[in-house]
N, C-alpha and C. Protein backbone atom coordinates (compact mmCIF):
# COMPACT_ATOMS: atom_id res chain seq x y z
N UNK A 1 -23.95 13.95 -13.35
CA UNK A 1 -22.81 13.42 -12.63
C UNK A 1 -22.28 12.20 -13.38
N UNK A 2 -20.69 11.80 -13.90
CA UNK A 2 -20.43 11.10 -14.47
C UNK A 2 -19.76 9.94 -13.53
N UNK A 3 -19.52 8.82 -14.00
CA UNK A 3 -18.92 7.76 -13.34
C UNK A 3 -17.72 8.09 -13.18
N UNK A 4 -17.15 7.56 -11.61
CA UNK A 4 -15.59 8.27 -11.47
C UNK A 4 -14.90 6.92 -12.07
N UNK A 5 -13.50 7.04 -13.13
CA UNK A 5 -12.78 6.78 -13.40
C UNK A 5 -11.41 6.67 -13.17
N UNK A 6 -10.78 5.74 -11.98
CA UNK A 6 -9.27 5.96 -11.84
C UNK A 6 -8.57 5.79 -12.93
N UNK A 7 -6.92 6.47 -12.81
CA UNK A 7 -6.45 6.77 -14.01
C UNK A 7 -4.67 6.09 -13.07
N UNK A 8 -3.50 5.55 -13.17
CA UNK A 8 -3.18 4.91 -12.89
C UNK A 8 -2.06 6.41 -12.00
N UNK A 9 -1.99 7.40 -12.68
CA UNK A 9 -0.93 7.88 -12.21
C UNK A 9 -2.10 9.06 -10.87
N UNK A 10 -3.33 8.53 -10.91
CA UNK A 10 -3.97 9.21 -9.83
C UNK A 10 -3.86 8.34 -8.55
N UNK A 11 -3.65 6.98 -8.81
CA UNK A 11 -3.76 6.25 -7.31
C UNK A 11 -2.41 6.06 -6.76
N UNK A 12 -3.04 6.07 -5.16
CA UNK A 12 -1.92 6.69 -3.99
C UNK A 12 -2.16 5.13 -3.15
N UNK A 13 -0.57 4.32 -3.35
CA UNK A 13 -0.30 3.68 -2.76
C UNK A 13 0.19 3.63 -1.01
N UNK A 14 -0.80 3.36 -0.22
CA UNK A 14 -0.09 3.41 1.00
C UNK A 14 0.09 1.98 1.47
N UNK A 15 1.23 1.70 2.68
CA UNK A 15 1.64 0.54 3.58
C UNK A 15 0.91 -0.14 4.36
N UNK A 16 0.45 -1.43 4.85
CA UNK A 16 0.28 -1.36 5.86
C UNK A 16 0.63 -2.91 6.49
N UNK A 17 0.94 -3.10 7.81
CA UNK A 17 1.06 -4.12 8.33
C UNK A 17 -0.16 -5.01 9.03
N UNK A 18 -0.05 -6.01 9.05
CA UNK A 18 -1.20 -6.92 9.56
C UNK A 18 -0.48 -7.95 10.43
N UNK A 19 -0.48 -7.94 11.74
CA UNK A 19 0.14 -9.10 12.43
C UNK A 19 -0.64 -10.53 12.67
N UNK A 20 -0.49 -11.17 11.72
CA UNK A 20 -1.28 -12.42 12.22
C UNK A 20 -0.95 -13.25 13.26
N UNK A 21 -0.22 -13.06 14.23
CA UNK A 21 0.06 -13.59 15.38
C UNK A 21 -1.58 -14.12 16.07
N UNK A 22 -1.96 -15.14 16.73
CA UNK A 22 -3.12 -15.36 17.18
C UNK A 22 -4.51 -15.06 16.53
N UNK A 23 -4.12 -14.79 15.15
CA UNK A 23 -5.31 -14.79 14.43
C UNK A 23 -5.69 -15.91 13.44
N UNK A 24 -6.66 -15.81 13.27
CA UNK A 24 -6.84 -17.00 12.36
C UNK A 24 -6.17 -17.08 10.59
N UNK A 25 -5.81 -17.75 10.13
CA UNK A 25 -5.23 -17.50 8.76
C UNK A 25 -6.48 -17.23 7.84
N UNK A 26 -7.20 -17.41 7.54
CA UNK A 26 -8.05 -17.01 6.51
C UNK A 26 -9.22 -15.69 6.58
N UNK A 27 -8.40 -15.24 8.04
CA UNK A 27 -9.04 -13.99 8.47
C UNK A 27 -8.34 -12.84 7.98
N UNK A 28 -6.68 -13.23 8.35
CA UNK A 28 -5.73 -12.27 7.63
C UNK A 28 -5.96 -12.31 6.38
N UNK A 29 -6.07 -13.61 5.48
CA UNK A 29 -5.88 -13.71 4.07
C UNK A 29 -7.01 -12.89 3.54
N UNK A 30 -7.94 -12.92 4.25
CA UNK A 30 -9.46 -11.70 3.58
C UNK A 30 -8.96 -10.65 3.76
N UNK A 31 -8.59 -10.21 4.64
CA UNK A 31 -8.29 -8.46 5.03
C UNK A 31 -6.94 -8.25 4.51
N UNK A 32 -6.21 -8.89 3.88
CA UNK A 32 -5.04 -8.47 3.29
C UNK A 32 -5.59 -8.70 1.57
N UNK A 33 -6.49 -9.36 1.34
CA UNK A 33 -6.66 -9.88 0.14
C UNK A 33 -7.83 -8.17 -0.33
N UNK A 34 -8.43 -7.88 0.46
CA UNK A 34 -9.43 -6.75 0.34
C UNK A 34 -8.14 -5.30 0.41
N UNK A 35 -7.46 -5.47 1.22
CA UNK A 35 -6.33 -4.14 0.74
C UNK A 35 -5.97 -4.46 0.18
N UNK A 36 -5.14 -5.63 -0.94
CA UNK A 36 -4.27 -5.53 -1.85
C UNK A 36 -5.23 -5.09 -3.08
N UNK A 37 -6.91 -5.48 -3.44
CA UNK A 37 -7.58 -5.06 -4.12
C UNK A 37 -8.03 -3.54 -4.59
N UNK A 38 -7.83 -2.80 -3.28
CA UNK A 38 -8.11 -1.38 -2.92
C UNK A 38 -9.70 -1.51 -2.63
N UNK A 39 -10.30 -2.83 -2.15
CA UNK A 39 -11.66 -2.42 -2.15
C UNK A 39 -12.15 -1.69 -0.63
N UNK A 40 -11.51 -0.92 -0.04
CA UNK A 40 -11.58 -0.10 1.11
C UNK A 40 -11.87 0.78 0.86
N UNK A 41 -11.36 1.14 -0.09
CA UNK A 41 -11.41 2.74 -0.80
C UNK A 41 -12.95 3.35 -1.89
N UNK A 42 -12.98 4.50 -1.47
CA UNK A 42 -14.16 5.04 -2.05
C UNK A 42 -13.50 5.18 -3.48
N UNK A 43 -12.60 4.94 -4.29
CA UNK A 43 -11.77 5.23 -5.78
C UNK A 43 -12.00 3.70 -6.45
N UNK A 44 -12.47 2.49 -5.86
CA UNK A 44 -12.50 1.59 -5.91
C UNK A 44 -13.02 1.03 -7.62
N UNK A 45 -12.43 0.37 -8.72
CA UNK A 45 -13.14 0.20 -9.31
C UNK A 45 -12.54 -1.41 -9.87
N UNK A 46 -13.53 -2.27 -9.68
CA UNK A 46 -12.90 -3.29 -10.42
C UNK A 46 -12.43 -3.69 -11.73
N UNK A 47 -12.24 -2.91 -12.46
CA UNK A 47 -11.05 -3.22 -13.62
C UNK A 47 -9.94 -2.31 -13.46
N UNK A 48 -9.31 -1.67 -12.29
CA UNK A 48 -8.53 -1.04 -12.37
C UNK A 48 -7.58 -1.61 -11.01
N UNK A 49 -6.15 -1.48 -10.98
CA UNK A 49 -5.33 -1.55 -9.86
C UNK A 49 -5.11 -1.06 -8.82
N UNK A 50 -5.90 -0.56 -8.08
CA UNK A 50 -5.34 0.52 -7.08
C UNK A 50 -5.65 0.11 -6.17
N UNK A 51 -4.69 -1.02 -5.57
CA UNK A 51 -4.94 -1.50 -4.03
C UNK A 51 -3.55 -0.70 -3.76
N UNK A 52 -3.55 -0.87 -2.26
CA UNK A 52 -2.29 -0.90 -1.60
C UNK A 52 -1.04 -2.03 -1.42
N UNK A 53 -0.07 -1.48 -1.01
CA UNK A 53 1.16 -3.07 -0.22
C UNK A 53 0.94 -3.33 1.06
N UNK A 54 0.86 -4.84 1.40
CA UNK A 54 0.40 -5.00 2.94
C UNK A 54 1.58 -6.30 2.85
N UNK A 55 2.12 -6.07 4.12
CA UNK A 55 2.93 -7.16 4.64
C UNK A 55 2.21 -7.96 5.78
N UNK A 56 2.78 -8.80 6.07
CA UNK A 56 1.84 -9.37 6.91
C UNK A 56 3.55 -10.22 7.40
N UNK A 57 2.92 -9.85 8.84
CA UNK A 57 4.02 -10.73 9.80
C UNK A 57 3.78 -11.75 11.13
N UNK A 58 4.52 -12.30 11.26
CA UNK A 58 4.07 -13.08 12.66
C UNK A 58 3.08 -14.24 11.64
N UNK A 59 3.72 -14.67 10.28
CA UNK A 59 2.67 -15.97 9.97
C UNK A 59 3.06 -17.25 10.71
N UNK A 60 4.03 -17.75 11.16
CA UNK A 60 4.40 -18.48 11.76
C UNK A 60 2.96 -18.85 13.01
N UNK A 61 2.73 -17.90 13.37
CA UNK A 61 1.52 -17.62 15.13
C UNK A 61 0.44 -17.99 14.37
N UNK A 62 -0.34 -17.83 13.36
CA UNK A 62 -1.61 -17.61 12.54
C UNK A 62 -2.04 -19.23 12.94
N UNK A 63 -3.39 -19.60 13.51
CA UNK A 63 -4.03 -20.28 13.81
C UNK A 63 -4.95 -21.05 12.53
N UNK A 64 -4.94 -21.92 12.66
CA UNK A 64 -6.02 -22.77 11.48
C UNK A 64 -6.64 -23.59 12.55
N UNK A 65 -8.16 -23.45 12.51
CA UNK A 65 -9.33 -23.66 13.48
C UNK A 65 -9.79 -25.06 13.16
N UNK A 66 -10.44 -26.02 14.02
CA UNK A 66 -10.83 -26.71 14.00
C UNK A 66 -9.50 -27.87 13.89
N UNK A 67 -9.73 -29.11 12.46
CA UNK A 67 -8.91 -30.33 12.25
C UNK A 67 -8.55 -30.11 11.11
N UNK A 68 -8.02 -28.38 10.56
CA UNK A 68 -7.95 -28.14 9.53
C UNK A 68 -5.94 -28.26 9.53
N UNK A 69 -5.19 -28.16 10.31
CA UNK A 69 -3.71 -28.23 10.28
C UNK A 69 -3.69 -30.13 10.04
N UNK A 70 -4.30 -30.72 10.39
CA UNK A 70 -4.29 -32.54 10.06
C UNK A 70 -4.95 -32.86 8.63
N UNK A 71 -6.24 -32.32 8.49
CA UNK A 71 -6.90 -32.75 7.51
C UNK A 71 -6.92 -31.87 5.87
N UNK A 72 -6.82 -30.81 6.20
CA UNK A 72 -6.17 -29.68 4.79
C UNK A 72 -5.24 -29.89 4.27
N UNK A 73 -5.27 -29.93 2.81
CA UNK A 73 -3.96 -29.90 2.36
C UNK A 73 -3.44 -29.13 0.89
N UNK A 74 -2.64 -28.68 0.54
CA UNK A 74 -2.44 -27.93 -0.75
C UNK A 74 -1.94 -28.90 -1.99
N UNK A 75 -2.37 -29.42 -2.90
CA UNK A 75 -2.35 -30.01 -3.91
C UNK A 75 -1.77 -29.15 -5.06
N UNK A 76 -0.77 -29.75 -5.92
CA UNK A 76 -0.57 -29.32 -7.49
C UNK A 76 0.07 -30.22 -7.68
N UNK A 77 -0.35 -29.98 -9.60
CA UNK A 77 0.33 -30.96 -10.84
C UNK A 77 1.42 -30.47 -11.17
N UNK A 78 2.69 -31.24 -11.28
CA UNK A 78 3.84 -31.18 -11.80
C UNK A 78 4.05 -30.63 -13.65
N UNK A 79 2.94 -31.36 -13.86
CA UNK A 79 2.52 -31.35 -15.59
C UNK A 79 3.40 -32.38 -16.17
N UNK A 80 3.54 -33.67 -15.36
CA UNK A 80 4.10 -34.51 -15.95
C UNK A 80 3.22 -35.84 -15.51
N UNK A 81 2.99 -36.63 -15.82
CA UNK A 81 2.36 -38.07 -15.42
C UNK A 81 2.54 -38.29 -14.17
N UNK A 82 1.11 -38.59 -13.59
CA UNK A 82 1.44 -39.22 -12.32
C UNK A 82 2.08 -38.01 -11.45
N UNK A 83 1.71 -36.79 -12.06
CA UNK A 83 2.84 -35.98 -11.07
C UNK A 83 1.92 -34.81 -9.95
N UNK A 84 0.54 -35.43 -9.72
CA UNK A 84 0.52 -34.55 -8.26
C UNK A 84 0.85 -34.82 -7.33
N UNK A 85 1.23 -33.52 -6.53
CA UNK A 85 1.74 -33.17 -5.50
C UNK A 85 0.56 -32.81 -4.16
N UNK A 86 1.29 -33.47 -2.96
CA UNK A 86 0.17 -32.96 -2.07
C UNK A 86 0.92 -32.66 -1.01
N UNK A 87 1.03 -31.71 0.11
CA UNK A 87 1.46 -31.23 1.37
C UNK A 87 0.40 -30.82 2.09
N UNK A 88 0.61 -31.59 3.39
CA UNK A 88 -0.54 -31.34 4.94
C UNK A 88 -0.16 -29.34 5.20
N UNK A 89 -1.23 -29.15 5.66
CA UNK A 89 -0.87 -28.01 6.21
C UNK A 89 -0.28 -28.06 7.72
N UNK A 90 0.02 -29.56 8.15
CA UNK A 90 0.72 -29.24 9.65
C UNK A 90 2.48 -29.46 9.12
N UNK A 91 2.44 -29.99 8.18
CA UNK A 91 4.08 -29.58 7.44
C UNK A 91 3.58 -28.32 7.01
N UNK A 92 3.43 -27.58 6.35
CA UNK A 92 3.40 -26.42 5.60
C UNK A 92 3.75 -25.40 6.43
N UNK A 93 2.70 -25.50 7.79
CA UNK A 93 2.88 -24.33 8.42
C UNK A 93 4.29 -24.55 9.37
N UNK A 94 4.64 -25.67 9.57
CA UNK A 94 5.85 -26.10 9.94
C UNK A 94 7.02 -25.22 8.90
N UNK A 95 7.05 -25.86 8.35
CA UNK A 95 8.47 -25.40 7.41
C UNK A 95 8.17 -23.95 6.15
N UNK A 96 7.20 -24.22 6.00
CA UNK A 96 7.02 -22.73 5.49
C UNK A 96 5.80 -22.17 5.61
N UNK A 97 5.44 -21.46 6.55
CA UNK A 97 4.24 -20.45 7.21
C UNK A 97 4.37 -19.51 5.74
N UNK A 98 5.49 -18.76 5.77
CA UNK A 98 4.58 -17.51 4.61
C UNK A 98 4.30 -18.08 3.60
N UNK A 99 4.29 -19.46 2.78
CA UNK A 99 3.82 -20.30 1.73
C UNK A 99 2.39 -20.29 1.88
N UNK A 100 1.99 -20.57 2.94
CA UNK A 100 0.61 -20.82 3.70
C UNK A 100 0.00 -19.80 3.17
N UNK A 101 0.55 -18.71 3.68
CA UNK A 101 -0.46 -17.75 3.72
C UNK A 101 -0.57 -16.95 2.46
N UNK A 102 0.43 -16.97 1.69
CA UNK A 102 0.27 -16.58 0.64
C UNK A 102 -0.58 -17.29 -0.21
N UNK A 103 -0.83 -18.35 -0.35
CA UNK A 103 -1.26 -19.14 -0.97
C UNK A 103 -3.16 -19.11 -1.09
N UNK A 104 -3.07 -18.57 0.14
CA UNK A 104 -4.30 -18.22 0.77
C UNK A 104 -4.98 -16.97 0.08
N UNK A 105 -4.48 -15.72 0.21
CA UNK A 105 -4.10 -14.60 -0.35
C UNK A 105 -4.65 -14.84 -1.40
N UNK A 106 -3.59 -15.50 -2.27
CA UNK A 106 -3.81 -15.88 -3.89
C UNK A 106 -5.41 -16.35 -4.29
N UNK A 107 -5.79 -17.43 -3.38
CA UNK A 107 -6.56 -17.94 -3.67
C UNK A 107 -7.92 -17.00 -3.15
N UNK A 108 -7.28 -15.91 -2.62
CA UNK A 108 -8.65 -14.67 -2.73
C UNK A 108 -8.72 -13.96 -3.48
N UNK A 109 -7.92 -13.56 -4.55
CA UNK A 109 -7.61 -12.51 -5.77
C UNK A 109 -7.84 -12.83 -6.69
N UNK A 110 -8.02 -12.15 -7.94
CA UNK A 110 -9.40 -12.60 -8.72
C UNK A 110 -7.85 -13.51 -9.87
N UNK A 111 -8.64 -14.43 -10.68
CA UNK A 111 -7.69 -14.78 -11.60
C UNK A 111 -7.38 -14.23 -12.95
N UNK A 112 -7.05 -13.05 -12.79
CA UNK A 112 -6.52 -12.38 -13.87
C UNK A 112 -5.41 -11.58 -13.43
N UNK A 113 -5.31 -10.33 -14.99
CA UNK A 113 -4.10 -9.66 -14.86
C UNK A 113 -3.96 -8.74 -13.13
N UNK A 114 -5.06 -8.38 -12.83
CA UNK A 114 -5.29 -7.06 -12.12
C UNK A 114 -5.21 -8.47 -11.03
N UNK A 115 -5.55 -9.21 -10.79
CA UNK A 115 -5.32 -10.20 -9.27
C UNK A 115 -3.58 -10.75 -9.48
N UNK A 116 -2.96 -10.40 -10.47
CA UNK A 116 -1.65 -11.13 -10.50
C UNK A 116 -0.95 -9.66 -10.41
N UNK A 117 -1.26 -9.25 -10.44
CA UNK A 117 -0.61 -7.56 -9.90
C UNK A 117 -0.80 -6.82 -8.98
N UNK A 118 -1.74 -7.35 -8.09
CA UNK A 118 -1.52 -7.47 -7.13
C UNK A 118 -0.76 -7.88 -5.88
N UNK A 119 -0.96 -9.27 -6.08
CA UNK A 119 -0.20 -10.52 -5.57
C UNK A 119 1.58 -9.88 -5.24
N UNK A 120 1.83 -9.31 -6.33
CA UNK A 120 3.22 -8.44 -5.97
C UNK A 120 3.60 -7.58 -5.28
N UNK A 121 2.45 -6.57 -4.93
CA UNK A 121 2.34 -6.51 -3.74
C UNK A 121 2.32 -6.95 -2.44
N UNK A 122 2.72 -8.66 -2.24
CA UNK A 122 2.35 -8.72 -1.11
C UNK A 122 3.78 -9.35 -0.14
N UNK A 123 3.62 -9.01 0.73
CA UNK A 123 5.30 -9.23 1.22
C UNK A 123 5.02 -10.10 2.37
N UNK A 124 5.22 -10.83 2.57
CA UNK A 124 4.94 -12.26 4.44
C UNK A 124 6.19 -12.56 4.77
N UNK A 125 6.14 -12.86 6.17
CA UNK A 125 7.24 -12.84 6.97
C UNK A 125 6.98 -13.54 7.85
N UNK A 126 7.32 -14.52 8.28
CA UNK A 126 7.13 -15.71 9.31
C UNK A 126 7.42 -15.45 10.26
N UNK A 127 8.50 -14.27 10.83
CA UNK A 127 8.38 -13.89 12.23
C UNK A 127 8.14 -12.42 12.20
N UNK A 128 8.66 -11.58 13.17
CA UNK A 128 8.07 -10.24 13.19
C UNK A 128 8.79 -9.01 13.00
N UNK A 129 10.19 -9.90 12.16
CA UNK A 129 10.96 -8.36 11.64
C UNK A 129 10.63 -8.46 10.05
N UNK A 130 10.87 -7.19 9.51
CA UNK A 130 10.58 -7.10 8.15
C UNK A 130 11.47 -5.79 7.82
N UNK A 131 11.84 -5.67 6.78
CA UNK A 131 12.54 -4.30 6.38
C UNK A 131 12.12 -3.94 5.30
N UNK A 132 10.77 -2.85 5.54
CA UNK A 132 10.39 -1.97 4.96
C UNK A 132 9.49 -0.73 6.08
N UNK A 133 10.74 -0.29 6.76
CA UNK A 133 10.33 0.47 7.85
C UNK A 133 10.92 1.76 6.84
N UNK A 134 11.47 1.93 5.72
CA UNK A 134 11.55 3.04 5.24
C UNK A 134 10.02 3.73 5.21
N UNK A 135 9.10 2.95 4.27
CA UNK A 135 7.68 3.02 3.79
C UNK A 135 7.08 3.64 4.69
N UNK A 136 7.13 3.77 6.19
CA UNK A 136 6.28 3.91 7.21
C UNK A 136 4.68 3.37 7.12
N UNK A 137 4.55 2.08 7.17
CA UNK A 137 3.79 1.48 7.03
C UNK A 137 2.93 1.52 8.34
N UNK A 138 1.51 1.75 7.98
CA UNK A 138 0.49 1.82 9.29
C UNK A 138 0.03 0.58 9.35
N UNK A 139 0.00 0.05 10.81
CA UNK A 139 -0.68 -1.20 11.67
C UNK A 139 -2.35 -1.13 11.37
N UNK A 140 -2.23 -2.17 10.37
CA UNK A 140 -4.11 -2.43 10.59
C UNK A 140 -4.25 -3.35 11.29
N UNK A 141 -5.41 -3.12 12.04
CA UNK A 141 -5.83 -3.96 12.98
C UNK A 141 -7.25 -4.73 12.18
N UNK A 142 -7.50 -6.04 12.66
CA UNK A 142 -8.22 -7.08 12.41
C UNK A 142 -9.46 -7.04 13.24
């Protein structure tokens, strides 16, 4: 019996939605971060691409537990002197929720080519319309 090998024009992309409404954010960000990988799937291989597209809606609702919306915060360098940057996550999730969560996402996907090709896959939406009802995208539940 030989090792199974995906081949790119064998994997079958399917949809799915994740409502993070009343869920916690880093609960969605795992279970969207594990479908965008394809690690659900019995075809699963880590040097290859074959996750799915998952949107994720209702980030606006997504809960951060504990004194983590006061005390968390997302940091980056400008690449100029003196130039980091820092934002609270009780602004963040204020003015931009799908930043949040993407960010989150990101920071579950591996750092390479196959985690940045992913990532394009991933579509967030701060409230609960989205237009990709062509796709017929199936509701995963959490």
């Amino acid at each position: 019996m030989s090792t199974y090998m995906p081949k790119a024009a064998d994997i079958e992309r399917k949809w799915y939605v994740i409502d993070a409404s009343g869920k916690s954010l880093g609960r969605v960000a795992a279970a969207a971060a594990t479908l965008l990988r394809g690690k659900h799937k019995p075809t699963f291989a880590p040097h290859a691409d074959c996750g799915d597209h998952v949107i994720i809606i209702n980030c606006a609702e997504a809960v951060l537990t504990g004194k983590k919306l006061q005390q968390k915060s997302y940091k980056w360098h400008t690449g100029w002197i003196g130039g980091l940057k820092e934002v609270k996550y009780s602004e963040l999730m204020k003015d931009h929720p799908e930043k949040a969560m993407t960010y989150a996402v990101n920071g579950m996907l591996p750092n390479n080519t196959v985690g940045r090709a992913s990532l394009t896959r991933l579509r967030v939406y701060a409230g609960a319309e989205h237009k990709h009802e062509a796709q017929k995208p199936e509701v995963y539940e959490i």
